[in-house]
C-alpha atoms as a PDB file:
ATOM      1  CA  UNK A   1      14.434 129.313  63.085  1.00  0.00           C
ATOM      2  CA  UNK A   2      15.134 125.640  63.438  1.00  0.00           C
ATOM      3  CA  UNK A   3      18.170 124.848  65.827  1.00  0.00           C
ATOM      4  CA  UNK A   4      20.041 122.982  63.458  1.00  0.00           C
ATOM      5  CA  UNK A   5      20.528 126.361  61.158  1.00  0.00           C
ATOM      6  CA  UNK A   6      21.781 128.316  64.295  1.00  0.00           C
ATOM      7  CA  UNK A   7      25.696 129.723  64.129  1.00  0.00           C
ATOM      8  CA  UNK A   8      27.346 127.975  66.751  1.00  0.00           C
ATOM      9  CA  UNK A   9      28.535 131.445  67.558  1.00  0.00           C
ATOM     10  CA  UNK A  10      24.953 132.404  68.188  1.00  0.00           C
ATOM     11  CA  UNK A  11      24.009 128.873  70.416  1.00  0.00           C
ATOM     12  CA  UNK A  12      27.039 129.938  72.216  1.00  0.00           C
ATOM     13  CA  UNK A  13      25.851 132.995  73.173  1.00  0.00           C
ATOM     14  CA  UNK A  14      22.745 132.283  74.262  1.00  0.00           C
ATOM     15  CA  UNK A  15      24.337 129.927  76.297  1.00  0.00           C
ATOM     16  CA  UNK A  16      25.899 132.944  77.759  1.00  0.00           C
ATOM     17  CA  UNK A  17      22.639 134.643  78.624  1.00  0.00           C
ATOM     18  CA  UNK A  18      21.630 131.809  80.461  1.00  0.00           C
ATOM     19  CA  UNK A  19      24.052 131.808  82.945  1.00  0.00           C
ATOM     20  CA  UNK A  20      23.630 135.791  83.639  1.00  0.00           C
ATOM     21  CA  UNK A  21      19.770 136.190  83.844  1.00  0.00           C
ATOM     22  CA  UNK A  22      20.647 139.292  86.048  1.00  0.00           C
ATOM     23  CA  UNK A  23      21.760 141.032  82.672  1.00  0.00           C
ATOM     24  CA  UNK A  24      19.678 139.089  80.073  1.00  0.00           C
ATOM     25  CA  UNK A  25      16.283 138.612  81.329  1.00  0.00           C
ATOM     26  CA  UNK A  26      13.828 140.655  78.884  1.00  0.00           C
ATOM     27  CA  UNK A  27      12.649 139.626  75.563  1.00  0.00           C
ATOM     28  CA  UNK A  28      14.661 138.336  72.944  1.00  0.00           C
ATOM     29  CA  UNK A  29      15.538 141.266  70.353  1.00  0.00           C
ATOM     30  CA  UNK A  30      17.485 139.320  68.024  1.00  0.00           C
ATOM     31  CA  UNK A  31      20.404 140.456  66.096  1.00  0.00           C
ATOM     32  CA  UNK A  32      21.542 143.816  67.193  1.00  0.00           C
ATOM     33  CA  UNK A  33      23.356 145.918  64.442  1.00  0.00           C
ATOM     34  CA  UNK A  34      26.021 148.619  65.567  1.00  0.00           C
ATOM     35  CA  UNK A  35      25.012 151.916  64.364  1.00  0.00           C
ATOM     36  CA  UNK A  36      28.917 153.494  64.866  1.00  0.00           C
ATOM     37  CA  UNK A  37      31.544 152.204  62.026  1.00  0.00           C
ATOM     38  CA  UNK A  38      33.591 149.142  63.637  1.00  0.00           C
ATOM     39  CA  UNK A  39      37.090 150.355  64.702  1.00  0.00           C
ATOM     40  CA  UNK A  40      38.324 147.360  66.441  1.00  0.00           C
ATOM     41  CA  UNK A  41      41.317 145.617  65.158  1.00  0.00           C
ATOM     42  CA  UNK A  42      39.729 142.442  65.005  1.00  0.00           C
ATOM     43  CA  UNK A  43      36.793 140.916  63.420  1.00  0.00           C
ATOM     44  CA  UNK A  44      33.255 141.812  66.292  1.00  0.00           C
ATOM     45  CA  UNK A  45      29.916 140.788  66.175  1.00  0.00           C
ATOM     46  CA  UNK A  46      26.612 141.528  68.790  1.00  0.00           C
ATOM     47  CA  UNK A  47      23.713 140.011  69.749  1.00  0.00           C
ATOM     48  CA  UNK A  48      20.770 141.260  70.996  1.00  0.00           C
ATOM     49  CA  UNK A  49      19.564 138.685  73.467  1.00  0.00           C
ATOM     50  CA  UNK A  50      16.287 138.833  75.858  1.00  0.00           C
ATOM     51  CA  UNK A  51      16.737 142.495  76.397  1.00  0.00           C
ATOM     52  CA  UNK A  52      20.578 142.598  76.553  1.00  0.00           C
ATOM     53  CA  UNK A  53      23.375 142.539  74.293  1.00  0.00           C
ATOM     54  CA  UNK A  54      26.741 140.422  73.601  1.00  0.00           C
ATOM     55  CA  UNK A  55      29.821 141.887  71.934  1.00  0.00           C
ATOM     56  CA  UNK A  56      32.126 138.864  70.345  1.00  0.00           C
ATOM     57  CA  UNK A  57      35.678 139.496  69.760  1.00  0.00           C
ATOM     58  CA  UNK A  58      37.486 137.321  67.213  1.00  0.00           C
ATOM     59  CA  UNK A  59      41.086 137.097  68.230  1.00  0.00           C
ATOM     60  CA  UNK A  60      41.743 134.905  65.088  1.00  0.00           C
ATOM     61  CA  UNK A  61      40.409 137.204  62.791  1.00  0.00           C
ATOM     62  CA  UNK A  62      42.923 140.352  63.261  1.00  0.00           C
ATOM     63  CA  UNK A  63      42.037 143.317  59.974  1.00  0.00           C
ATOM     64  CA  UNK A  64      45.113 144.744  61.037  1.00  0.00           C
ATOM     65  CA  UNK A  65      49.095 144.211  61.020  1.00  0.00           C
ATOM     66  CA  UNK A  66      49.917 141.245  63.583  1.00  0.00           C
ATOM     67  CA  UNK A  67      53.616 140.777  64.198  1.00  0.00           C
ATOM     68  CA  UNK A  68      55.506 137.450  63.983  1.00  0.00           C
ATOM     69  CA  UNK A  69      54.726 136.668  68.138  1.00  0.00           C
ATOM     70  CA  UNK A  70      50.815 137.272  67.571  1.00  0.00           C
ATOM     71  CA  UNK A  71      49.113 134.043  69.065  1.00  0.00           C
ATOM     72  CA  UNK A  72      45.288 134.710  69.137  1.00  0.00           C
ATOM     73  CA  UNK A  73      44.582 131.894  72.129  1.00  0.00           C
ATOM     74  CA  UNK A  74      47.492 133.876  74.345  1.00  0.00           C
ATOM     75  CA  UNK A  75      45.430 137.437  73.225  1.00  0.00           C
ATOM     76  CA  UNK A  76      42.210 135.457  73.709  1.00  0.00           C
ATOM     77  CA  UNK A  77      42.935 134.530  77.455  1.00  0.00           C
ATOM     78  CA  UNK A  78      45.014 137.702  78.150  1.00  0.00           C
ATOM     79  CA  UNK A  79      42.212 140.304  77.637  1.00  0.00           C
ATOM     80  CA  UNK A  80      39.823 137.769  79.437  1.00  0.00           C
ATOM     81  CA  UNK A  81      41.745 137.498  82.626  1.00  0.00           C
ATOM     82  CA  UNK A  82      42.630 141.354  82.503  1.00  0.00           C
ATOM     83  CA  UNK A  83      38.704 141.852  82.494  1.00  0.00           C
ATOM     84  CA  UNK A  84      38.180 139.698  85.041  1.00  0.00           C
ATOM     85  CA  UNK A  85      40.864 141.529  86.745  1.00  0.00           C
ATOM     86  CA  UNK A  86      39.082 144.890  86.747  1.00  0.00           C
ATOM     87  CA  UNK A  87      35.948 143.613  87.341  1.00  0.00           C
ATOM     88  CA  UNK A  88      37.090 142.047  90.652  1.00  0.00           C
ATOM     89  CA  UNK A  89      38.565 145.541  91.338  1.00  0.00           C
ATOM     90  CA  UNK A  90      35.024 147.402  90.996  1.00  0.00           C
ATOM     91  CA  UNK A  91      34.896 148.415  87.482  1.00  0.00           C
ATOM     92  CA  UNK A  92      31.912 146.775  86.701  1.00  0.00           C
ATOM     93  CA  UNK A  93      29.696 149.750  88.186  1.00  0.00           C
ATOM     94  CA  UNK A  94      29.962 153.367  88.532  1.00  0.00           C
ATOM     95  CA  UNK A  95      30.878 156.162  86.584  1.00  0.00           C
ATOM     96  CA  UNK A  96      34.468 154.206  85.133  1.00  0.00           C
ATOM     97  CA  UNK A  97      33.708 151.568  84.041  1.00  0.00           C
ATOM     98  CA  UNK A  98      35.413 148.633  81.648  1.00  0.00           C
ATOM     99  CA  UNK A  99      33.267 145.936  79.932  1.00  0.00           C
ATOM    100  CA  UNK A 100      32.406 143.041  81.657  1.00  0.00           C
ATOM    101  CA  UNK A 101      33.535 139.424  80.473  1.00  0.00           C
ATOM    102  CA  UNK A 102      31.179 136.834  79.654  1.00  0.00           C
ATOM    103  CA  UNK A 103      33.646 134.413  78.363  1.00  0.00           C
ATOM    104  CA  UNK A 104      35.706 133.210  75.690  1.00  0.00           C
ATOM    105  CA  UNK A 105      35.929 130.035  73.317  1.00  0.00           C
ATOM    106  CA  UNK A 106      38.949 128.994  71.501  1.00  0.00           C
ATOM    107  CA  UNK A 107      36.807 126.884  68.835  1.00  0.00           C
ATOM    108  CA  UNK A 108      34.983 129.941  67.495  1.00  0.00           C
ATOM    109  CA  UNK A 109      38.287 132.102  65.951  1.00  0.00           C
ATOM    110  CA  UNK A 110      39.242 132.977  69.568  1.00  0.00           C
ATOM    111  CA  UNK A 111      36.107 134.393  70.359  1.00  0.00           C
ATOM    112  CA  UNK A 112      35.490 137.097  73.600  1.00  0.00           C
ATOM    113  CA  UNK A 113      32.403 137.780  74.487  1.00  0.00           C
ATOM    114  CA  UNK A 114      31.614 141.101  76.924  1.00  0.00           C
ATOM    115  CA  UNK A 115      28.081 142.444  77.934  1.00  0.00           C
ATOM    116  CA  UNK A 116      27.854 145.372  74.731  1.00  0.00           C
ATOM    117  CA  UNK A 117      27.462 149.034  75.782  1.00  0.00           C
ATOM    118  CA  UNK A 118      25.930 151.373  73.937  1.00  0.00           C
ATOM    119  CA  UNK A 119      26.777 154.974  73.625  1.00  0.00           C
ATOM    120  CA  UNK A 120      29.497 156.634  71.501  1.00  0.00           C
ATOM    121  CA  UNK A 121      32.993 155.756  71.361  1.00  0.00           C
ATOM    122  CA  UNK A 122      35.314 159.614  72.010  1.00  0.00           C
ATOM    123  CA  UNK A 123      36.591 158.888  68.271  1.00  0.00           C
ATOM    124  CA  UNK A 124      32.898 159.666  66.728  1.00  0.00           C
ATOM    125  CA  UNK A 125      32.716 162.828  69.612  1.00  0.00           C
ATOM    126  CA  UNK A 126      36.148 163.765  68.266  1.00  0.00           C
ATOM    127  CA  UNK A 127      35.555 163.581  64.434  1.00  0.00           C
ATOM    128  CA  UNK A 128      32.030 164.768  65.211  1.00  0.00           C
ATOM    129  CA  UNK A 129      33.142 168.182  66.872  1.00  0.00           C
ATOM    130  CA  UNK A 130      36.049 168.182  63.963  1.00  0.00           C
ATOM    131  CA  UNK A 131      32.996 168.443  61.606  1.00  0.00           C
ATOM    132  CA  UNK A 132      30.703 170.486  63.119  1.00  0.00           C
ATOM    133  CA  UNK A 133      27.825 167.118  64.018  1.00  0.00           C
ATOM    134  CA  UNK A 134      28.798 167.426  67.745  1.00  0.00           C
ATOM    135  CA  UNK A 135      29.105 170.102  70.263  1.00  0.00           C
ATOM    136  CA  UNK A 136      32.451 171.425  71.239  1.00  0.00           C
ATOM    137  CA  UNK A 137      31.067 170.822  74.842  1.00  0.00           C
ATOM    138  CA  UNK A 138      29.864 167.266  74.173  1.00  0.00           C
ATOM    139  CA  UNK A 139      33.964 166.580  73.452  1.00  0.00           C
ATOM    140  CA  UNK A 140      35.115 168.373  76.764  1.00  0.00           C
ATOM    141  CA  UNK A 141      32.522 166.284  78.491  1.00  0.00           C
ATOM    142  CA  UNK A 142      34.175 163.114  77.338  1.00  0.00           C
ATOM    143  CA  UNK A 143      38.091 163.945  77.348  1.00  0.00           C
ATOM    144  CA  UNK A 144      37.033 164.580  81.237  1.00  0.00           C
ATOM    145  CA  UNK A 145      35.720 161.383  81.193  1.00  0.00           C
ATOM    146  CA  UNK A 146      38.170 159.413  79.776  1.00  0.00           C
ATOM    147  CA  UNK A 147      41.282 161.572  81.974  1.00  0.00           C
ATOM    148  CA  UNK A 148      38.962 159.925  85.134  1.00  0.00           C
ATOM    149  CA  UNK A 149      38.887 156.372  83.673  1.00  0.00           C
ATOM    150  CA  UNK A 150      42.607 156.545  83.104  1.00  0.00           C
ATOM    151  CA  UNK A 151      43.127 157.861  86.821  1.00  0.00           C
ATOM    152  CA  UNK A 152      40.689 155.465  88.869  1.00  0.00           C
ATOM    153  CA  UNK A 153      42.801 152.618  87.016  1.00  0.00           C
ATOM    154  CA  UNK A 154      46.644 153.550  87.424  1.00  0.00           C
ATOM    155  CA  UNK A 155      45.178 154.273  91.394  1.00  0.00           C
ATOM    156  CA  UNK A 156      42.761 151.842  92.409  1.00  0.00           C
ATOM    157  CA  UNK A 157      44.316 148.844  90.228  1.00  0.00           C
ATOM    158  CA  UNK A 158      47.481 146.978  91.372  1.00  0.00           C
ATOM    159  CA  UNK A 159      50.528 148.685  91.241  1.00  0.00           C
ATOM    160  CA  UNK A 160      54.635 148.377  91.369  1.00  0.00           C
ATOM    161  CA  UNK A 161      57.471 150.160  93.106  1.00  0.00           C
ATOM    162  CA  UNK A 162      59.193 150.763  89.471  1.00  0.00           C
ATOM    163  CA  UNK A 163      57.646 151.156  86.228  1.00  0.00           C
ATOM    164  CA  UNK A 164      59.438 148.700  83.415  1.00  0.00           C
ATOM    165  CA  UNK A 165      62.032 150.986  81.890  1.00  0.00           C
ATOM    166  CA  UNK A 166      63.201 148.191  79.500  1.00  0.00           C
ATOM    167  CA  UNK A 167      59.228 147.775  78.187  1.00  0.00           C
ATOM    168  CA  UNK A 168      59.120 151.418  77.723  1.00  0.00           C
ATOM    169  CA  UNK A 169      61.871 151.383  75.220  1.00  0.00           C
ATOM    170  CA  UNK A 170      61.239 148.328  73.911  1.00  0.00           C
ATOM    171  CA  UNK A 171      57.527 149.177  72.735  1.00  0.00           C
ATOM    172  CA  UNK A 172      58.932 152.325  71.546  1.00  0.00           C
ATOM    173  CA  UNK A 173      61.704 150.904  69.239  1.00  0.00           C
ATOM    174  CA  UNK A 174      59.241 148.442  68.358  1.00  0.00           C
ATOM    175  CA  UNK A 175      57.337 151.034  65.636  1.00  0.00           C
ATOM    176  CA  UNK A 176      60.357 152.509  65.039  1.00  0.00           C
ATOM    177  CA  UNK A 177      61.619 149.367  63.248  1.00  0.00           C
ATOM    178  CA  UNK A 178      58.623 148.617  61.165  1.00  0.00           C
ATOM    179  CA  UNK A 179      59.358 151.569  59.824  1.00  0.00           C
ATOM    180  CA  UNK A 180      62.481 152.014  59.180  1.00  0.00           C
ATOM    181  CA  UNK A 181      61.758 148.225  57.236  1.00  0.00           C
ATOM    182  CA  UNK A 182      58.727 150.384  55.299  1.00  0.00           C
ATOM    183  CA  UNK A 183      61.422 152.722  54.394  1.00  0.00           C
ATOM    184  CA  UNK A 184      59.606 155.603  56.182  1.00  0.00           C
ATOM    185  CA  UNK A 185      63.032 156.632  58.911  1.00  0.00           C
ATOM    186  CA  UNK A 186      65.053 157.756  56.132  1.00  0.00           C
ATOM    187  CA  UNK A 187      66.636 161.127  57.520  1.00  0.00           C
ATOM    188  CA  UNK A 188      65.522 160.519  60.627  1.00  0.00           C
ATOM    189  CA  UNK A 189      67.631 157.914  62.416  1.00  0.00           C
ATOM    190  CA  UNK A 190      70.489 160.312  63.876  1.00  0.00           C
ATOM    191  CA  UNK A 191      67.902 162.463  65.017  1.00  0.00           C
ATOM    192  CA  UNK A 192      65.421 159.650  67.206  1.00  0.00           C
ATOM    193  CA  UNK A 193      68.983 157.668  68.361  1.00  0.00           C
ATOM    194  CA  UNK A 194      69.988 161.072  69.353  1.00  0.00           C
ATOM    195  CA  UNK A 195      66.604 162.453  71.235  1.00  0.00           C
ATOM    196  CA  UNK A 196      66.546 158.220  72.466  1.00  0.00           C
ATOM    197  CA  UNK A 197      69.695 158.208  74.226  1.00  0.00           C
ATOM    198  CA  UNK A 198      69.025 161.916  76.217  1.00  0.00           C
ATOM    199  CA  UNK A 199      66.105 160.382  77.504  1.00  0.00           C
ATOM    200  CA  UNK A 200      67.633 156.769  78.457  1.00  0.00           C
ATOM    201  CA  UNK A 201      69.691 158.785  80.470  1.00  0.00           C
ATOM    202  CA  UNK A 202      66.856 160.884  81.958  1.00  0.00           C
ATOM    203  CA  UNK A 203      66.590 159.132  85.830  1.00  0.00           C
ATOM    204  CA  UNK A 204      63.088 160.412  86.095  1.00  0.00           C
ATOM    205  CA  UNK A 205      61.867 158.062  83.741  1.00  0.00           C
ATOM    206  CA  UNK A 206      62.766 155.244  85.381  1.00  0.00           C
ATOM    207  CA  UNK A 207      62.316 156.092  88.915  1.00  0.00           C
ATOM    208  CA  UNK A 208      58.359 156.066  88.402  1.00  0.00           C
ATOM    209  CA  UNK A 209      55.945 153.581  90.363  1.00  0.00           C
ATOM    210  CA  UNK A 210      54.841 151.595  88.453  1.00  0.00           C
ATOM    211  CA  UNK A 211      50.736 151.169  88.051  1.00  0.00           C
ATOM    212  CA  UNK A 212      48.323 149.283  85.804  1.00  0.00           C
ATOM    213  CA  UNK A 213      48.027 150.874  82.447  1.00  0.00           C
ATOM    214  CA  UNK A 214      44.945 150.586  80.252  1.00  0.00           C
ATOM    215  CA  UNK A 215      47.680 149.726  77.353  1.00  0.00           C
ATOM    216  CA  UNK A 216      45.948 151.050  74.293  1.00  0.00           C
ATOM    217  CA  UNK A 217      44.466 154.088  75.426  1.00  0.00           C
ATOM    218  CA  UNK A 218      43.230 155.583  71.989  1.00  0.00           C
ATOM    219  CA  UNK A 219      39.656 156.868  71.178  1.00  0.00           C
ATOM    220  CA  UNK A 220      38.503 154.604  69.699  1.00  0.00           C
ATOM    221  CA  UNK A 221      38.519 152.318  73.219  1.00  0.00           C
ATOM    222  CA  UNK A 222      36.323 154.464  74.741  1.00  0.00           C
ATOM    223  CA  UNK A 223      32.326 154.770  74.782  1.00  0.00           C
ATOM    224  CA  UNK A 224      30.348 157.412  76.519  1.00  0.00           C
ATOM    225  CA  UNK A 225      26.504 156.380  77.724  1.00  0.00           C
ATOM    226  CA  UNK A 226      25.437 159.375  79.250  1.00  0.00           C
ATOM    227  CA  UNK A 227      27.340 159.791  82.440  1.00  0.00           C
ATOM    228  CA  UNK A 228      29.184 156.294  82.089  1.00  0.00           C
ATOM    229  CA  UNK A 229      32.181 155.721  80.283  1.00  0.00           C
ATOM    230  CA  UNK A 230      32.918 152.239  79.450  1.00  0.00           C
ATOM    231  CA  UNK A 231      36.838 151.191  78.394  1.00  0.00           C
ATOM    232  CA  UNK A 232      37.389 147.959  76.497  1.00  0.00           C
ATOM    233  CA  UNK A 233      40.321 146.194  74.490  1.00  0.00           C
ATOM    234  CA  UNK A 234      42.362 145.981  77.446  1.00  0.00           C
ATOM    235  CA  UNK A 235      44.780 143.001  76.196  1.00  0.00           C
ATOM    236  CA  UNK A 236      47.961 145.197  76.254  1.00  0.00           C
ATOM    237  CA  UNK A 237      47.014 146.386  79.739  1.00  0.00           C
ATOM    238  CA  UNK A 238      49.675 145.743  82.629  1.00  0.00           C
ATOM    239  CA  UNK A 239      50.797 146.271  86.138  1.00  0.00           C
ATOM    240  CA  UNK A 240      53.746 148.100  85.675  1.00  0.00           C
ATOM    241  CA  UNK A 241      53.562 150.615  83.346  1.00  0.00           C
ATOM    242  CA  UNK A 242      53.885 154.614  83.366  1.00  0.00           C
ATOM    243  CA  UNK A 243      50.840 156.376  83.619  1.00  0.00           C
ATOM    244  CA  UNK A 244      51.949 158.733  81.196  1.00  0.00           C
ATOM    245  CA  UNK A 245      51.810 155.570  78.559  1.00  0.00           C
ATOM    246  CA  UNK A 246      48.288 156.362  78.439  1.00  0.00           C
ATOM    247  CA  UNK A 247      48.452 160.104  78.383  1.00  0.00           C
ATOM    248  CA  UNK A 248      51.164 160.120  76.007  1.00  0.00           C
ATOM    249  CA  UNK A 249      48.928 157.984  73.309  1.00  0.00           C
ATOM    250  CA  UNK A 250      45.805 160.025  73.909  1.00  0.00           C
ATOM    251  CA  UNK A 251      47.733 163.098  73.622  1.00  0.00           C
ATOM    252  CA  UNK A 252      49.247 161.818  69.819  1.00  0.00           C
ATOM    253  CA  UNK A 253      46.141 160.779  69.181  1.00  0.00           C
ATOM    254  CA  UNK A 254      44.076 163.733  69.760  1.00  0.00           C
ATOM    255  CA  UNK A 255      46.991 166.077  67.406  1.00  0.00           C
ATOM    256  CA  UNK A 256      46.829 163.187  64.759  1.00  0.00           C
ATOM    257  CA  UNK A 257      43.156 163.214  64.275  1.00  0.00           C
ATOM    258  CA  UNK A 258      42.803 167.111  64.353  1.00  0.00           C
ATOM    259  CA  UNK A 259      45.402 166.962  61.972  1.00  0.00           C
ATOM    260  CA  UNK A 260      44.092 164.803  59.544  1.00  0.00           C
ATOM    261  CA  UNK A 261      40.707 166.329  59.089  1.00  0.00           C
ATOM    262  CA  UNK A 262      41.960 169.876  59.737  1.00  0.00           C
ATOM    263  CA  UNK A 263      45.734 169.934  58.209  1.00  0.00           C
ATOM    264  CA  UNK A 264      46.845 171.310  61.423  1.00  0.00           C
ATOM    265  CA  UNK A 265      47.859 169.367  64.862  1.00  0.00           C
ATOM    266  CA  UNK A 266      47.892 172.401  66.862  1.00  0.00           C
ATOM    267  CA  UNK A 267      44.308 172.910  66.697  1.00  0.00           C
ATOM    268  CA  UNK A 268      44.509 169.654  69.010  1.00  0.00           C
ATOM    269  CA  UNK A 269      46.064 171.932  71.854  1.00  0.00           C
ATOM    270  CA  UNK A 270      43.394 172.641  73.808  1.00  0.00           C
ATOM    271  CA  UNK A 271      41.341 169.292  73.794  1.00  0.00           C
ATOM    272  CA  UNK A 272      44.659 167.964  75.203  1.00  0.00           C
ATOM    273  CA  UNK A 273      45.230 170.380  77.478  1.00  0.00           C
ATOM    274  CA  UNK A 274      42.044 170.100  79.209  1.00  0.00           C
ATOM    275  CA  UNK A 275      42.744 166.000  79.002  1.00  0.00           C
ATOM    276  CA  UNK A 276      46.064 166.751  80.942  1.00  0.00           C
ATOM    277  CA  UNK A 277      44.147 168.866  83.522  1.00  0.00           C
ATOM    278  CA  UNK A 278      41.290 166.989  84.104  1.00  0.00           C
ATOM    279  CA  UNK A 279      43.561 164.064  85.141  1.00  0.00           C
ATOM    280  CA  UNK A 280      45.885 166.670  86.857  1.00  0.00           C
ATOM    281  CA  UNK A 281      44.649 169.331  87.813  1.00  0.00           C
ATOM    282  CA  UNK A 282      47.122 171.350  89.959  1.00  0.00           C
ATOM    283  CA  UNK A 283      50.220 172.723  89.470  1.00  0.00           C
ATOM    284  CA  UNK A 284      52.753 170.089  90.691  1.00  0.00           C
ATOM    285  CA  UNK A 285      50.842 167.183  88.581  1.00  0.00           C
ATOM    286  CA  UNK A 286      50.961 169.280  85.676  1.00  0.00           C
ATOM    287  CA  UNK A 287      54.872 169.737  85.524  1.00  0.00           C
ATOM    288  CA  UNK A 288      55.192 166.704  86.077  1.00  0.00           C
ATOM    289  CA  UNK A 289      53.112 165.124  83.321  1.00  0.00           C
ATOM    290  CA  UNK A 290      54.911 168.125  80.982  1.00  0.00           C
ATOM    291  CA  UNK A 291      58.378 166.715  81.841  1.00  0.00           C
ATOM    292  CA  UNK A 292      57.452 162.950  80.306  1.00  0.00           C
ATOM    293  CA  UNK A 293      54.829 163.267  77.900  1.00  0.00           C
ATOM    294  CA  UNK A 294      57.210 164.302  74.896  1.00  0.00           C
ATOM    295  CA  UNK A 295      58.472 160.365  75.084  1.00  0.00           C
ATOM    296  CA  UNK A 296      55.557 158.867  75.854  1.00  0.00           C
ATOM    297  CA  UNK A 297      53.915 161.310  72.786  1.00  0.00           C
ATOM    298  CA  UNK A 298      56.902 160.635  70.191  1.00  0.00           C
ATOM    299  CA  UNK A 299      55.773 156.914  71.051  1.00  0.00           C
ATOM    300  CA  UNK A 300      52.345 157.657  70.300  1.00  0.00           C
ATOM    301  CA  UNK A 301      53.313 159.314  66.762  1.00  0.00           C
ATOM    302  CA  UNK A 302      55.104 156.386  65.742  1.00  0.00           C
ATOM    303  CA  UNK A 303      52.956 153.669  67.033  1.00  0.00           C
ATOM    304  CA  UNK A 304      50.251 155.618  64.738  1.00  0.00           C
ATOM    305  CA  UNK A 305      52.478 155.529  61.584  1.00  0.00           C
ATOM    306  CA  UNK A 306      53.035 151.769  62.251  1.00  0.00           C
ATOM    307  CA  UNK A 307      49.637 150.868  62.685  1.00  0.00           C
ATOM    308  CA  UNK A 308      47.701 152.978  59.826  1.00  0.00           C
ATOM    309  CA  UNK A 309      47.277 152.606  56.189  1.00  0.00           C
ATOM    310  CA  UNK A 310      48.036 156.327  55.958  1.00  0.00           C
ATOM    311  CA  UNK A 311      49.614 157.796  52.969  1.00  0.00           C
ATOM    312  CA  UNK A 312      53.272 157.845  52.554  1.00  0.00           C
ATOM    313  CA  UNK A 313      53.068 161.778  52.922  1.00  0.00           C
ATOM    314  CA  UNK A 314      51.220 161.994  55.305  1.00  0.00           C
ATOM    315  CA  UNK A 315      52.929 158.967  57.584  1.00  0.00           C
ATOM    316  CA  UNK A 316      56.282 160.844  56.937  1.00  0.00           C
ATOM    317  CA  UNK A 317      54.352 163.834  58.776  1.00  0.00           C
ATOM    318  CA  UNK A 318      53.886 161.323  61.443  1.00  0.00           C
ATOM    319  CA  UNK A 319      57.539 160.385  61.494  1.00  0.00           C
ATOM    320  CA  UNK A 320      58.192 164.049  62.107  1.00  0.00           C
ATOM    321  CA  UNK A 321      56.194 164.460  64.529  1.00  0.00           C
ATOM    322  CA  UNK A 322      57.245 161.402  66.583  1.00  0.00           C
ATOM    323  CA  UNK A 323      60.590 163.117  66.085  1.00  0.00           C
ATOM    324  CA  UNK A 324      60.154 166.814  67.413  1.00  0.00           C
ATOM    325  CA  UNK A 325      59.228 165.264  70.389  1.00  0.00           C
ATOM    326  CA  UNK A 326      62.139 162.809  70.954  1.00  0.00           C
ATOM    327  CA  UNK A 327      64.126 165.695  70.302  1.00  0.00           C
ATOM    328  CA  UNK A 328      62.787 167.813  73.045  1.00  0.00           C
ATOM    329  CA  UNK A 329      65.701 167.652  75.801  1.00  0.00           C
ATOM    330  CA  UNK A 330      64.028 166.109  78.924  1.00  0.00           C
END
């Protein structure tokens, strides 16, 4: 191939080889394709490069909804320092793990690169068990996986005295207003103000410590390579969230996707049960994850709903669920 018909996005990354010859030092293997469907919310590419491979991340090329404060450079440079940030912490090796960073180049769409993983991300082991493909063990094995990610980083990454009470109802709200403006909170305002104002009232909630959240914790952010799990799209991580931010997302997660291949969210139950006790596993940590999780779950719900191009039935069901648990009296 002659170098004038190289992508620039391709020169680039060999660029980034070069400087790493510690990860990128066998023979050149070209374009790599990704076997698993891309779930990312933005535009991704990877390159196979002398042995190793690069994962590019197009911050200017969201698929999804972006709201009217999306800035891709800010997004770009966010996720890059957070990176940098675990991987000065030790999460570059191990058993928890979160991608590397490589670097990032406004020029090219807001472009991230991080060393690719391989494996299987816990959405395919979830959808896979769902459907028979995977073992019922295989799943286990990974929601024990990801419950240790999420613990090594809200204790070995920086932490607060007092988790932001203000951004937990703030993000919260947030979904809740896109839909209300989709028309999908009819009937159900009284109810979430109601279930809202109990728990802005609950002291609990905002006499946490505050640590460092992944952010965004659903399956699809996790991959599984044997006995390594790697996390990754870590923009919306910070340093003074709950814990039970991430638990509460997985949890909503893990009933939505069992619900929408199996018409039934409780056959989620004990998947996230054995997520809760993996991270927790004795008695006082479990009552107290059980006395938060139904906000940090209704947020989950709705956040859902906002974010997928579900059917209006079936994103009311979301609604409803989002709302059982607001309504559960802390």
């Amino acid at each position: 191939m002659q170098e004038m018909n190289v992508p620039e996005e391709l020169k680039w990354a060999r660029s980034l080889a070069g400087k790493h010859p510690d990860l990128f030092g066998g023979q050149d293997g070209g374009t790599l394709k990704l076997d698993e469907p891309q779930a990312s919310s933005h535009a991704t590419r990877v390159y196979g490069i002398n042995g190793g491979g690069i994962h590019i991340k197009y911050f200017g090329r969201a698929l999804g909804r972006t709201n009217v404060t999306y800035e891709p450079r800010h997004e770009m440079e966010t996720e890059y320092r957070t990176l940098r940030e675990f991987e000065k912490n030790g999460f570059s090796s191990g058993r928890y793990r979160i991608v590397r960073p490589l670097g990032f180049n406004e020029k090219l769409d807001c472009a991230l690169a991080t060393v690719y993983v391989g494996g299987e991300t816990l959405l395919s082991l979830i959808y896979g068990a769902i459907n028979g493909e995977k073992r019922e063990s295989d799943l286990l094995n990974a929601l024990d996986m990801t419950a240790g990610l999420l613990k090594r980083i809200h204790t070995a990454m920086p932490q607060s005295s007092r988790a932001d009470g203000a951004g937990m109802f703030y993000s919260y709200l947030k979904s809740v207003f896109y839909l209300e403006e989709q028309g999908m909170m009819d009937g159900f305002h009284r109810r979430v103000m109601r279930g809202m104002s109990r728990w802005y009232n609950h002291r609990p909630l905002f006499e946490q410590p505050g640590v460092t959240v992944h952010g965004d914790a659903n399956p699809s952010n996790f991959k599984i390579d044997g006995d390594v799990i790697y996390g990754f799209d870590v923009e919306r991580s910070h340093q003074d969230g709950s814990p039970l931010l991430d638990l509460g997302t997985m949890a909503a997660e893990l009933k939505h996707h069992f619900s929408y291949l199996t018409g039934k969210a409780d056959n989620a139950s004990p998947y996230v049960e054995r997520f809760l006790e993996a991270y927790a596993p004795d008695d006082e940590g479990q009552k107290h994850l059980a006395g938060m999780l139904p906000f940090f779950e209704s947020r989950g719900f709705f956040k859902i709903a906002m974010l997928g191009y579900w059917k209006r039935d079936y994103k009311k069901y979301l609604v409803e669920l989002g709302t059982r648990r607001i309504e559960e009296k802390p």
